[in-house]
Protein backbone atom coordinates (compact mmCIF):
# COMPACT_ATOMS: atom_id res chain seq x y z
CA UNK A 1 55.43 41.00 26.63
CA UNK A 2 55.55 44.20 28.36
CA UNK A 3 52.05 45.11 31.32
CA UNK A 4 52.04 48.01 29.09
CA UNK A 5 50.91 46.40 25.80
CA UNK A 6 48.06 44.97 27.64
CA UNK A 7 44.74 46.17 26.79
CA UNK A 8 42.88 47.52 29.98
CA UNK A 9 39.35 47.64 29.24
CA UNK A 10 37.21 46.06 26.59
CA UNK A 11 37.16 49.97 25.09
CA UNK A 12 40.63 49.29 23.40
CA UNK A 13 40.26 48.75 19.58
CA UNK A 14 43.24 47.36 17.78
CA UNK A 15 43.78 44.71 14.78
CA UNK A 16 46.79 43.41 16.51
CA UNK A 17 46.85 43.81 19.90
CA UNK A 18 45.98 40.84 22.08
CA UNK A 19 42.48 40.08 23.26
CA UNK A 20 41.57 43.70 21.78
CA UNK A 21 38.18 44.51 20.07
CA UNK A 22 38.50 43.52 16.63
CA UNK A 23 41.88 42.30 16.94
CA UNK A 24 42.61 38.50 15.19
CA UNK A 25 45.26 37.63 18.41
CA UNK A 26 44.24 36.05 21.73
CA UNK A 27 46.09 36.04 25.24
CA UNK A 28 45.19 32.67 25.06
CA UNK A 29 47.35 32.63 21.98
CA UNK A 30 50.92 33.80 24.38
CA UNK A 31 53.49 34.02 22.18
CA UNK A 32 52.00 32.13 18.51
CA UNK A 33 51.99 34.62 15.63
CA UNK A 34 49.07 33.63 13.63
CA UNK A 35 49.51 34.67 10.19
CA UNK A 36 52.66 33.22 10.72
CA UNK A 37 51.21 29.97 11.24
CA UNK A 38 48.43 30.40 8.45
CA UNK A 39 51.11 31.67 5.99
CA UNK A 40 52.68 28.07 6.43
CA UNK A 41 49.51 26.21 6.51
CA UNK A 42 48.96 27.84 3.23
CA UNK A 43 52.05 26.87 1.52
CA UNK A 44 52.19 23.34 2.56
CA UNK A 45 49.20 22.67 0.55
CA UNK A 46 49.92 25.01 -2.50
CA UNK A 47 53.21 22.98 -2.52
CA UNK A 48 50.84 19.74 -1.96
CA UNK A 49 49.17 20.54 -5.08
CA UNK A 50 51.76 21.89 -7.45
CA UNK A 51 53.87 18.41 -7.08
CA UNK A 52 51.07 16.65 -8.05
CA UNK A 53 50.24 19.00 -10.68
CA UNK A 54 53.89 18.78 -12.03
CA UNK A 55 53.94 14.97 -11.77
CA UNK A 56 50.55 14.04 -14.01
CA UNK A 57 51.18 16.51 -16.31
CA UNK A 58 53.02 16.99 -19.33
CA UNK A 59 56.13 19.78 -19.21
CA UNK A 60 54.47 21.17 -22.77
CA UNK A 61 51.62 22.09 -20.71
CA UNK A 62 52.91 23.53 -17.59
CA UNK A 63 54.92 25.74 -19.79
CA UNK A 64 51.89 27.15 -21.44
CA UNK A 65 49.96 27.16 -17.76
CA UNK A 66 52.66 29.59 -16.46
CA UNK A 67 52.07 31.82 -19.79
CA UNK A 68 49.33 34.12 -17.82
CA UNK A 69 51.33 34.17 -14.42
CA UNK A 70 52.92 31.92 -11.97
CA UNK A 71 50.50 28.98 -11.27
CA UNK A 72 51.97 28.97 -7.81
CA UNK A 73 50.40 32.00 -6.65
CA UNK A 74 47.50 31.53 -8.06
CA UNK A 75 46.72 28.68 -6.24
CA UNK A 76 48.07 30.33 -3.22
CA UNK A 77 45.56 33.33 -3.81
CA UNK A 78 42.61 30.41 -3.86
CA UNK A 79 43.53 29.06 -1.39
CA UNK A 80 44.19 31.96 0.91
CA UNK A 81 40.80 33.58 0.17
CA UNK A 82 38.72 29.98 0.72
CA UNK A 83 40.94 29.91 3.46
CA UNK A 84 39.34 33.37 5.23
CA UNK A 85 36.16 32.68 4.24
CA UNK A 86 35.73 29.26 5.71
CA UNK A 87 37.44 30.76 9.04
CA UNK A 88 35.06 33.96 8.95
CA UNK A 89 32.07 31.84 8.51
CA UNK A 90 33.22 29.49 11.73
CA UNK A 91 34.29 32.81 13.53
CA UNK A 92 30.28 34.39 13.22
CA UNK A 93 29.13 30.43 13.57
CA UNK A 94 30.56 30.08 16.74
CA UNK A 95 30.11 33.84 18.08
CA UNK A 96 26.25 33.63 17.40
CA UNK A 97 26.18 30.39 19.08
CA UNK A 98 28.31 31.55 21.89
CA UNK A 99 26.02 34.42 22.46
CA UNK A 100 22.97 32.61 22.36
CA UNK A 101 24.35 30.06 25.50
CA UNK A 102 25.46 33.53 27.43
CA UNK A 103 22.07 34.80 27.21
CA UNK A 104 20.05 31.97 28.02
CA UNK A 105 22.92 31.61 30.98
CA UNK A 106 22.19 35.01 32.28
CA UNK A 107 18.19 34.64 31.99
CA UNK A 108 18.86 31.40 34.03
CA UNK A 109 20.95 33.12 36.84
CA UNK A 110 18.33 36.07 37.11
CA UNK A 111 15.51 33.52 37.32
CA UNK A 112 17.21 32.07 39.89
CA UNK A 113 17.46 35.51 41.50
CA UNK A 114 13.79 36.23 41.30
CA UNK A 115 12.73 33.24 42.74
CA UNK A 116 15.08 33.68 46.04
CA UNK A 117 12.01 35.73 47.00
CA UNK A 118 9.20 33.56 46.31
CA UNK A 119 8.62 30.66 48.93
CA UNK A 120 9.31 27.29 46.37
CA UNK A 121 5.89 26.11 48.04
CA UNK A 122 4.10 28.82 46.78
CA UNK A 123 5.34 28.39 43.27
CA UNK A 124 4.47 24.56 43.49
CA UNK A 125 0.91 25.50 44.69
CA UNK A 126 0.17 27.66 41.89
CA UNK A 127 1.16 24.95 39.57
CA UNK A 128 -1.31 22.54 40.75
CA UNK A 129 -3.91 24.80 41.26
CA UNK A 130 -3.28 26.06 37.50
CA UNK A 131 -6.45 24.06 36.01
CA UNK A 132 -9.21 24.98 33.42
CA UNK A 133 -11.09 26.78 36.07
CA UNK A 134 -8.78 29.15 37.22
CA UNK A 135 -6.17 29.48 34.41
CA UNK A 136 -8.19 28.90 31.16
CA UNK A 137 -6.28 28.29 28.28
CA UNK A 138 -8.39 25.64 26.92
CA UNK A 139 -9.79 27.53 24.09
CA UNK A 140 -6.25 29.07 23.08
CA UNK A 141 -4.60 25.71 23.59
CA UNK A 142 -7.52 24.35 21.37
CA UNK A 143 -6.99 26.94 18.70
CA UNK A 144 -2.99 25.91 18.63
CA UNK A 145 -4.11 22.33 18.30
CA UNK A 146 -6.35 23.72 15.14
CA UNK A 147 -3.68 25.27 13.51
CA UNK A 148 -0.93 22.57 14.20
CA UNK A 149 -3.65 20.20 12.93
CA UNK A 150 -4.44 22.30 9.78
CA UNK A 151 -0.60 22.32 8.58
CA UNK A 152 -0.14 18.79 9.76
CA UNK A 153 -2.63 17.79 7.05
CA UNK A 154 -1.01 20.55 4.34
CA UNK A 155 2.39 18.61 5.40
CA UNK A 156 1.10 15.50 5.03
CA UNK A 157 -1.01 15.86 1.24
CA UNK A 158 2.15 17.62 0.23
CA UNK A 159 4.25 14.01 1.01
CA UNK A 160 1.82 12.27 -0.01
CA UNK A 161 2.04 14.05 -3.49
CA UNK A 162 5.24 13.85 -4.08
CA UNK A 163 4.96 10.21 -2.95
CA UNK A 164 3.09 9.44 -5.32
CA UNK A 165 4.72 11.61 -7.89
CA UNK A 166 8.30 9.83 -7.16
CA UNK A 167 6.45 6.18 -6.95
CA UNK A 168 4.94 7.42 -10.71
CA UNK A 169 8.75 8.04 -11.73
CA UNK A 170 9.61 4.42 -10.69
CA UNK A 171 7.41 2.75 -12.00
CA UNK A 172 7.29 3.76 -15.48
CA UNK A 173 8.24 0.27 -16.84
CA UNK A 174 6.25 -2.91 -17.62
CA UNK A 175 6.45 -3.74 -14.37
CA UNK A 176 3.44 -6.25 -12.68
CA UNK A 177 4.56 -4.62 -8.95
CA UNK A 178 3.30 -1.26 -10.25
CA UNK A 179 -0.17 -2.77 -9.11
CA UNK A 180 1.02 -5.40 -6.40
CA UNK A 181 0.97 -3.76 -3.40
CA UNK A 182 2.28 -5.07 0.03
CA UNK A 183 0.05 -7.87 1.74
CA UNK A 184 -2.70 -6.92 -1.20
CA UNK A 185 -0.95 -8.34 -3.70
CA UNK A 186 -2.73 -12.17 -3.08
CA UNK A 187 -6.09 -10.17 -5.09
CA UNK A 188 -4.39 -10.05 -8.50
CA UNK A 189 -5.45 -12.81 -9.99
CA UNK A 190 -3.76 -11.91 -13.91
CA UNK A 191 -1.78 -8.58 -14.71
CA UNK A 192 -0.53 -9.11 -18.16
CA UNK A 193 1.66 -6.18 -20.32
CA UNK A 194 1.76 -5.84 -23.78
CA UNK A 195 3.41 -3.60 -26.17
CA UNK A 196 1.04 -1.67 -28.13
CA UNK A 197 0.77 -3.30 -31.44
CA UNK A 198 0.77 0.27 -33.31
CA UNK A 199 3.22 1.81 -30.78
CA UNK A 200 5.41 -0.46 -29.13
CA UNK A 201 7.80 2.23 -27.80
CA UNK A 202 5.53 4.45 -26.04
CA UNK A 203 2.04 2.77 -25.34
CA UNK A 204 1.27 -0.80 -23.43
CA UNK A 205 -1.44 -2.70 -23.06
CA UNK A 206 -2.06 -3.43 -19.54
CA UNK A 207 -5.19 -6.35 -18.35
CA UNK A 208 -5.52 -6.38 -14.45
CA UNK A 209 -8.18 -8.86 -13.48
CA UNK A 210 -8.46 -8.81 -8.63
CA UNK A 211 -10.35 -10.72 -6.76
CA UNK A 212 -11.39 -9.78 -2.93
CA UNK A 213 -13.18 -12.03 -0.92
CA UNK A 214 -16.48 -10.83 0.62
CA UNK A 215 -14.89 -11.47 4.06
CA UNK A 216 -12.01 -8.71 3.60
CA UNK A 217 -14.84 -6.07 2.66
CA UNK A 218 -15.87 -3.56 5.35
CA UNK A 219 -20.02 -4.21 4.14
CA UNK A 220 -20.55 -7.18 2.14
CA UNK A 221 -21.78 -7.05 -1.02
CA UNK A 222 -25.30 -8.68 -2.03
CA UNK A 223 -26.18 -10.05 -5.60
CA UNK A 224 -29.40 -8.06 -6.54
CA UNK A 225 -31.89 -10.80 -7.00
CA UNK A 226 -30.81 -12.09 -2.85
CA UNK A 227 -33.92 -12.29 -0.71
CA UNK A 228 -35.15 -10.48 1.93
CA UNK A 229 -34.89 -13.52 4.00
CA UNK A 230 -31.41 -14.11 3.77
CA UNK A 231 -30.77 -10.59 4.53
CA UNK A 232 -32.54 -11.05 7.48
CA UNK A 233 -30.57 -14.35 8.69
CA UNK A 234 -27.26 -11.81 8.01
CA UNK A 235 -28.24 -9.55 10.12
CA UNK A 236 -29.81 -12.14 12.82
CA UNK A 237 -26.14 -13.94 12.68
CA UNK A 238 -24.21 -10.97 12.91
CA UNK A 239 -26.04 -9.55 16.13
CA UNK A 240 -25.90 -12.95 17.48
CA UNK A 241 -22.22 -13.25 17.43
CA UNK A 242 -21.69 -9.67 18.95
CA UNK A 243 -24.37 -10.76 21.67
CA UNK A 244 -22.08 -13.70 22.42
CA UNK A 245 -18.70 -11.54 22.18
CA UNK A 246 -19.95 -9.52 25.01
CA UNK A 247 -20.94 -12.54 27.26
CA UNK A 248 -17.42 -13.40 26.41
CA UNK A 249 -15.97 -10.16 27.75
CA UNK A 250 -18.08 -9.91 30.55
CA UNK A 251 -17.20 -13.65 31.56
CA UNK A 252 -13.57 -12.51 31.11
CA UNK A 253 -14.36 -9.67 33.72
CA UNK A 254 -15.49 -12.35 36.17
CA UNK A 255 -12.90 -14.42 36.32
CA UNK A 256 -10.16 -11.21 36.62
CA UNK A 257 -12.44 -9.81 39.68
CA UNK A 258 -12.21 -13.48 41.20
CA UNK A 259 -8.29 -13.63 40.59
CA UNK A 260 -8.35 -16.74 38.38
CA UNK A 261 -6.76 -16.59 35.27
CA UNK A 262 -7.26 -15.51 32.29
CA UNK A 263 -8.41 -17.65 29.20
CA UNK A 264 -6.42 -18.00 26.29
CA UNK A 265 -7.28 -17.93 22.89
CA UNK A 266 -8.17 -21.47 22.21
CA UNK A 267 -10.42 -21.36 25.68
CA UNK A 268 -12.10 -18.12 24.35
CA UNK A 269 -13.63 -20.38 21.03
CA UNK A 270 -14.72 -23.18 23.06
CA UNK A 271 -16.39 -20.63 25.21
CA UNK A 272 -17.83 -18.95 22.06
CA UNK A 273 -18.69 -22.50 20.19
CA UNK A 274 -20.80 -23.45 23.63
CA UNK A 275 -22.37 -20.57 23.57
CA UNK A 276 -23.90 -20.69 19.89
CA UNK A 277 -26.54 -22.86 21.36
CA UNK A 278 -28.06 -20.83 23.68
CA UNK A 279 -29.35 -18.38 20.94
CA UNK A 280 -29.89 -21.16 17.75
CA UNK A 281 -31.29 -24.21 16.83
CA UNK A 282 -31.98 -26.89 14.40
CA UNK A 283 -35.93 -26.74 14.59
CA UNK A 284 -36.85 -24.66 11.96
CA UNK A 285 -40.79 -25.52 11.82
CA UNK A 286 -40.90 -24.70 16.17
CA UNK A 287 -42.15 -21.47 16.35
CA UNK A 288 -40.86 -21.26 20.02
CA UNK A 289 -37.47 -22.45 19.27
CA UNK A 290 -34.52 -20.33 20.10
CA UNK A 291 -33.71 -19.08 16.34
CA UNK A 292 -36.84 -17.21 16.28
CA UNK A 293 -36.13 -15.11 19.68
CA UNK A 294 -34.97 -12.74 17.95
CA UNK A 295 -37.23 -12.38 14.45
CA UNK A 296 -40.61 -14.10 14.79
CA UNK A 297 -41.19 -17.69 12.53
CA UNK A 298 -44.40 -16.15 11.08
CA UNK A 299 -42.53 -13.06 9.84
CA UNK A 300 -40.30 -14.60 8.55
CA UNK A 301 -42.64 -16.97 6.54
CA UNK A 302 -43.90 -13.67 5.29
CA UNK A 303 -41.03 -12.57 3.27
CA UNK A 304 -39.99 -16.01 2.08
CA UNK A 305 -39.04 -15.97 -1.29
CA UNK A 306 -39.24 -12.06 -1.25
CA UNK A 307 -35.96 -10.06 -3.29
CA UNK A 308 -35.89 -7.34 -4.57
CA UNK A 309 -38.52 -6.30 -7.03
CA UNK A 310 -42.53 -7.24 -6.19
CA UNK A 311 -45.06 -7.96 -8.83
CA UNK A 312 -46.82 -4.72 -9.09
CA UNK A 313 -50.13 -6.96 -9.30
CA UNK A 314 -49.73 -8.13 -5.73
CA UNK A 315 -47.79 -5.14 -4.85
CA UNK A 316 -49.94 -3.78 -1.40
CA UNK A 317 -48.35 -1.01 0.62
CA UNK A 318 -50.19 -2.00 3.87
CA UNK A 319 -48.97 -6.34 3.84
CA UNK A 320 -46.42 -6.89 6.31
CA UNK A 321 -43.25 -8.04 3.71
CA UNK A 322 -44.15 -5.01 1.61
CA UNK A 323 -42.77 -3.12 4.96
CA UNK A 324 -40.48 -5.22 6.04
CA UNK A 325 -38.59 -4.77 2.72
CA UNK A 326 -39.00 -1.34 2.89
CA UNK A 327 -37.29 -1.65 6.08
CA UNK A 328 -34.72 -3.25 4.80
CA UNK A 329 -34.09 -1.18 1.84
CA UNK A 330 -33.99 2.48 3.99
CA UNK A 331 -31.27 1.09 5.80
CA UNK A 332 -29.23 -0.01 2.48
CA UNK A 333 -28.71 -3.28 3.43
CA UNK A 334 -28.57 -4.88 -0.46
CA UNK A 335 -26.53 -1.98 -1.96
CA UNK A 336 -24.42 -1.05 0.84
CA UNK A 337 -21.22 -2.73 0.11
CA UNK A 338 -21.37 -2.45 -3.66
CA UNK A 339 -21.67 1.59 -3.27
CA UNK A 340 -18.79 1.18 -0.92
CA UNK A 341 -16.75 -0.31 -3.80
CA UNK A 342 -17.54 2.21 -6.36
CA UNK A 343 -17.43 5.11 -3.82
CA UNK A 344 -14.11 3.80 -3.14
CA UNK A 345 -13.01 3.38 -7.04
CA UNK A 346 -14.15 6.84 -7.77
CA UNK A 347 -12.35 8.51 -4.94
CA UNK A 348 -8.55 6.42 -5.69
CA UNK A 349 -9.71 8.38 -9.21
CA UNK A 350 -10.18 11.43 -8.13
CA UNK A 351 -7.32 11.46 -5.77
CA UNK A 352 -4.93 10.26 -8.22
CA UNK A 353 -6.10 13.40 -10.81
CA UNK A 354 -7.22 10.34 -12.98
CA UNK A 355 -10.74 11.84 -14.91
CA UNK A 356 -13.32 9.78 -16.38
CA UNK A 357 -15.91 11.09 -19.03
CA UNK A 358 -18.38 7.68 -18.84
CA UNK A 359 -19.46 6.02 -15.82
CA UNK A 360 -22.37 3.63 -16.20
CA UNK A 361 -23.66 2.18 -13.08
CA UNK A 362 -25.65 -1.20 -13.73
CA UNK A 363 -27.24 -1.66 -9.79
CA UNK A 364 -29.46 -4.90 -10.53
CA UNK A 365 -26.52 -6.49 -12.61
CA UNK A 366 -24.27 -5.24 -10.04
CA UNK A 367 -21.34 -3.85 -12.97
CA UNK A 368 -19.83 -1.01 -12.93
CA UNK A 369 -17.71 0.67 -16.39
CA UNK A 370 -15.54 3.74 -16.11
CA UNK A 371 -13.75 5.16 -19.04
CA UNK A 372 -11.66 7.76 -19.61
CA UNK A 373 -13.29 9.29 -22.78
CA UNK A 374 -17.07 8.71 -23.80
CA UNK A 375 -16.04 7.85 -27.40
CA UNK A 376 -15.15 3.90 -28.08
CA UNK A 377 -13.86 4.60 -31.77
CA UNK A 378 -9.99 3.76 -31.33
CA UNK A 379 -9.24 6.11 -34.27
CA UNK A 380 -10.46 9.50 -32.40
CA UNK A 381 -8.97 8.47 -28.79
CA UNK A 382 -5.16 8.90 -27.88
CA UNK A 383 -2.83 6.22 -27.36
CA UNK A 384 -3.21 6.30 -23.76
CA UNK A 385 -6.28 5.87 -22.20
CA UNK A 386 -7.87 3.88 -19.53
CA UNK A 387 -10.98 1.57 -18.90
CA UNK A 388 -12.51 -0.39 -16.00
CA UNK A 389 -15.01 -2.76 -15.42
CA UNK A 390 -16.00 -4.30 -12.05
CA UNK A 391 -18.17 -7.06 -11.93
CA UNK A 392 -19.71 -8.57 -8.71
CA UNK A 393 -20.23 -13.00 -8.78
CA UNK A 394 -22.36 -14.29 -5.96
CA UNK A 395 -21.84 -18.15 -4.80
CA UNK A 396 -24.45 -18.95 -7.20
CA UNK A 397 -23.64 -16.75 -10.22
CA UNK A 398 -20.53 -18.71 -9.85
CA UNK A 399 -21.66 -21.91 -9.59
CA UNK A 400 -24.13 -21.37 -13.06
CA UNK A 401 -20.82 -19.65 -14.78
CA UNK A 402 -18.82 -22.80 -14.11
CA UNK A 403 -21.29 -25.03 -15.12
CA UNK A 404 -21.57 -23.57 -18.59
CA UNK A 405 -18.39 -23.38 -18.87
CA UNK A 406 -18.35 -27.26 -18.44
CA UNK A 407 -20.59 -27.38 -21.13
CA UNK A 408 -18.65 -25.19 -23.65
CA UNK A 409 -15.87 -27.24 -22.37
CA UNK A 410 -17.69 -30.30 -23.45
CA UNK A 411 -18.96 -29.09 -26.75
CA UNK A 412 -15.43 -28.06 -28.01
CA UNK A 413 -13.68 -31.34 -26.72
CA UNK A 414 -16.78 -33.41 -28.60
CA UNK A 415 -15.28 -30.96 -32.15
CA UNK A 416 -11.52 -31.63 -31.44
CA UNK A 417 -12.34 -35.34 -31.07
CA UNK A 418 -14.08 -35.28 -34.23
CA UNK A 419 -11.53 -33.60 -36.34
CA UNK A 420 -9.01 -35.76 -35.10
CA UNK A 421 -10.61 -38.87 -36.25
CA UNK A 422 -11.55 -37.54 -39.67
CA UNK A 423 -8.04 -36.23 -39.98
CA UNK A 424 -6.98 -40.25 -38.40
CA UNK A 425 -8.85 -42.07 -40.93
CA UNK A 426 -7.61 -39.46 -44.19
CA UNK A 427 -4.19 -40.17 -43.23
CA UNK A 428 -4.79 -44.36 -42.54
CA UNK A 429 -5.97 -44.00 -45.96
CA UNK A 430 -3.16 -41.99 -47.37
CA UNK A 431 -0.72 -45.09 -46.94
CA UNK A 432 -2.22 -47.92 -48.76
CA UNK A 433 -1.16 -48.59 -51.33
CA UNK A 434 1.78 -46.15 -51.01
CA UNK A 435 4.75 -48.10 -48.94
CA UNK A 436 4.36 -45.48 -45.98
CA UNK A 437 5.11 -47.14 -43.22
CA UNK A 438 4.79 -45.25 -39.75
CA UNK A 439 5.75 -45.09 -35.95
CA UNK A 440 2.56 -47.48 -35.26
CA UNK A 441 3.43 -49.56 -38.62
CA UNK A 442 6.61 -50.56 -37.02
CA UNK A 443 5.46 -50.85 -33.57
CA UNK A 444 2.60 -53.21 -34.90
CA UNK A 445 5.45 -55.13 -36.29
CA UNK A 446 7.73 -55.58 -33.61
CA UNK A 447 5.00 -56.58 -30.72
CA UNK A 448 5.65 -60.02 -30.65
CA UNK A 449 9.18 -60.15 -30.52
CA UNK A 450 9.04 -56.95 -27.81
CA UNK A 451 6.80 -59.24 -25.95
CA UNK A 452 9.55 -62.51 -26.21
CA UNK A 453 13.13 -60.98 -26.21
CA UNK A 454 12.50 -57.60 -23.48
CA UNK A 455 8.65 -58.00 -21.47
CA UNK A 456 9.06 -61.75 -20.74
CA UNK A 457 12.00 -61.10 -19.29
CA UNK A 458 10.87 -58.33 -16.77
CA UNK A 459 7.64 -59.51 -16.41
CA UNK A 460 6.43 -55.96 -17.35
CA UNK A 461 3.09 -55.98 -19.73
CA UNK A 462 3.12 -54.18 -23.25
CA UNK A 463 2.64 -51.09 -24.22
CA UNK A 464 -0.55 -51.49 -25.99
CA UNK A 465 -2.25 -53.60 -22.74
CA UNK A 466 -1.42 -50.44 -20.01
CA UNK A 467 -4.03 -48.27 -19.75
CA UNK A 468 -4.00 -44.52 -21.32
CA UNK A 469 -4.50 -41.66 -19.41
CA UNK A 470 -3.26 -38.76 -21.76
CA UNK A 471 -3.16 -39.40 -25.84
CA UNK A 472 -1.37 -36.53 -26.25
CA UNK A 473 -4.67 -35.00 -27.13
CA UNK A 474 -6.77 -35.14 -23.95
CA UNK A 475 -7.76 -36.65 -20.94
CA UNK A 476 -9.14 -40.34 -21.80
């Protein structure tokens, strides 16, 4: 190649000549003919796919194929114009790219020009004397912050919807994990599916009973009728133990400042447990012992016995417990936790788009009952609908509950008892007379010579001399 097919300045515009504008050769290219090579890259796979086209199918069909026009070149057109589209797609690709590192490479090099003239000590200074005082960008910074925070939040309800959405989708089968959820699942205590008995195909009937432990709840929850008095001991407990926590920590501080070591966990509950005594005792009628430091003995005489209602005939505004219960009952003590729970019912509701016509809030009996519709006559509600009922047990609501249960218990195993030995005598009755002869017929029979031939010889006793346990009916 000739100096005078050269192109001597970038103002040369040519298709073919090398390294012109516009042209599709390179210098770095020398002597490779591109379409050259592209013509053969193009007929190596046209030729790739018409063998296998030939080989799978049937010679019938290729002849009716090549009816409209050789198959060859059509594939060859496809290919060729896929071809120049993928390549002018990677061509802009890479020139955008390549002009976006050639930019930033020039604004870097005049930088570095622009600084040559400014002392580097200087520049340092101004960056540490750049603070709120003198540079104040707080409030824009703030602002930024805002608006970050404000889409941040639009981000995050929009993933959370479709979340919930997508966990919707997956769970649409009579599934017990639809409600078991991570280390929660331990509260179910029965979540039963059923197939509706008028629509099995499209409606189930679902029963979720949960259980949560006072101790897991944010505010405990009090039964109604709990007195004033125990409230107080709650509260006395709780301060006590966060009195004692902070000895702890400060103790901890102590020994760090002295450069001993630290306690470890079982050290920090014997610490606590030795503690306890410095703030309680056993003496309850001592008015100066140490469990009335806190809350006087004769106040708390006062509202002994008190919950949560007062006879209105001995109702006085000005006693003592009158305001100490009022006291009590600004600050929420007795319904705190319970509104927590249906506060936090409502809102998984409301999140979840899930409305309720009929809420009825019982606060002394401590129940709550949501349903969807208002109406309780099956035959003008849909198929799908939804009720809840939460319940609250104290200690000793649970206690009374099991013990009447023991006596249902009782009752019905005293009935079962007595049908089985009316039934036992009608059938004993049945068989004289009438050759029936039964299990216990022949077992009466053979007892003597089980007892000779098999028990004497094992030394075991009989069947009818161990005692019962289980008859197969109940527990003797």
């Amino acid at each position: 190649m000739g100096s005078i097919d050269l192109p001597k300045s970038p103002m040369v515009f040519h298709p073919e000549k090398h390294s012109a504008v516009g042209s599709r050769n390179s210098l770095a290219q020398e002597s490779r003919d591109q379409q050259i090579e592209v013509d053969r890259l193009l007929e190596e796979e046209v030729d790739k796919v018409m063998n296998h086209v030939s080989a799978k199918l049937p010679q019938e069909v290729l002849q009716r194929l090549e009816v409209m026009g050789g198959l060859k070149e059509k594939v060859y057109n496809y290919f060729n114009q896929n071809y120049q589209n993928m390549f002018n797609r990677y061509i802009v690709t890479a020139e955008d790219e390549m002009v976006k590192k050639v930019r930033n490479f020039i604004d870097m090099e005049e930088m570095k020009v622009l600084t040559r003239y400014t002392p580097k000590d200087i520049a340092s200074l101004l960056n540490e004397v750049g603070g709120m005082d003198r540079f104040n960008t707080g409030e824009i910074e703030k602002s930024i912050v805002n608006m970050y925070g404000h889409l941040q939040g639009h981000i995050q309800r929009g993933v959370n919807d479709l979340e919930n959405v997508t966990n919707s989708l997956l769970r649409q089968k009579t599934d017990v994990g639809a409600f078991i959820r991570g280390e929660n699942a331990y509260s179910v205590v029965k979540c039963s599916f059923k197939d509706n008995l008028y629509k099995p195909k499209t409606v189930s009937d679902v029963k979720l009973s949960v259980n949560i432990l006072d101790s897991e709840l944010i505010s405990p929850i009090f039964h109604y009728q709990v007195t004033v008095e125990y409230l107080i001991k709650d509260l006395i407990s709780k301060h006590i133990i966060d009195v004692i926590d902070k000895e702890i920590e400060n103790y901890k501080e102590q020994l760090i400042d002295a450069g001993k070591d630290e306690l470890s966990d079982s050290e920090v509950l014997f610490e606590r447990l030795k503690r306890v005594e410095n703030w309680t005792e056993d003496e309850k009628e001592n008015p100066k012992s140490k469990r009335y430091s806190i809350f006087s003995k004769s106040l708390m005489e006062r509202v002994e016995g008190l919950r949560a209602e007062i006879d209105p005939a001995e109702f006085d505004q000005l006693n003592v417990r009158e305001n100490l219960k009022k006291i009590m009952d600004i600050e929420n003590i007795r319904s705190r936790g319970y509104n927590t729970a249906i506060n936090s019912i409502t809102s998984i509701l409301d999140t979840s788009k899930m409305g309720y016509q009929y809420i009825e809030n019982l606060k002394n009996a401590r129940e709550l009952t949501i349903r969807e519709y208002e109406d309780t006559d099956s035959s003008h509600l849909p198929d799908e609908r939804y009720s809840i009922r939460m319940i609250y047990y104290d200690n000793a609501q649970l206690i009374e509950e099991r013990k009447a249960y023991d006596v249902q218990l009782t009752s019905f195993q005293v009935e079962v008892q007595h049908i089985y030995d009316v039934l036992d005598r009608l059938y004993a009755n049945s068989k004289f007379m009438r050759r029936i002869t039964d299990f216990e017929d022949l077992a009466r029979i053979y007892k003597n010579k089980i007892k000779t031939k098999i028990k004497a010889k094992t030394g075991d006793p009989l069947y009818e001399e161990i005692d019962k346990a289980w008859d197969e009916i109940s527990f003797v």
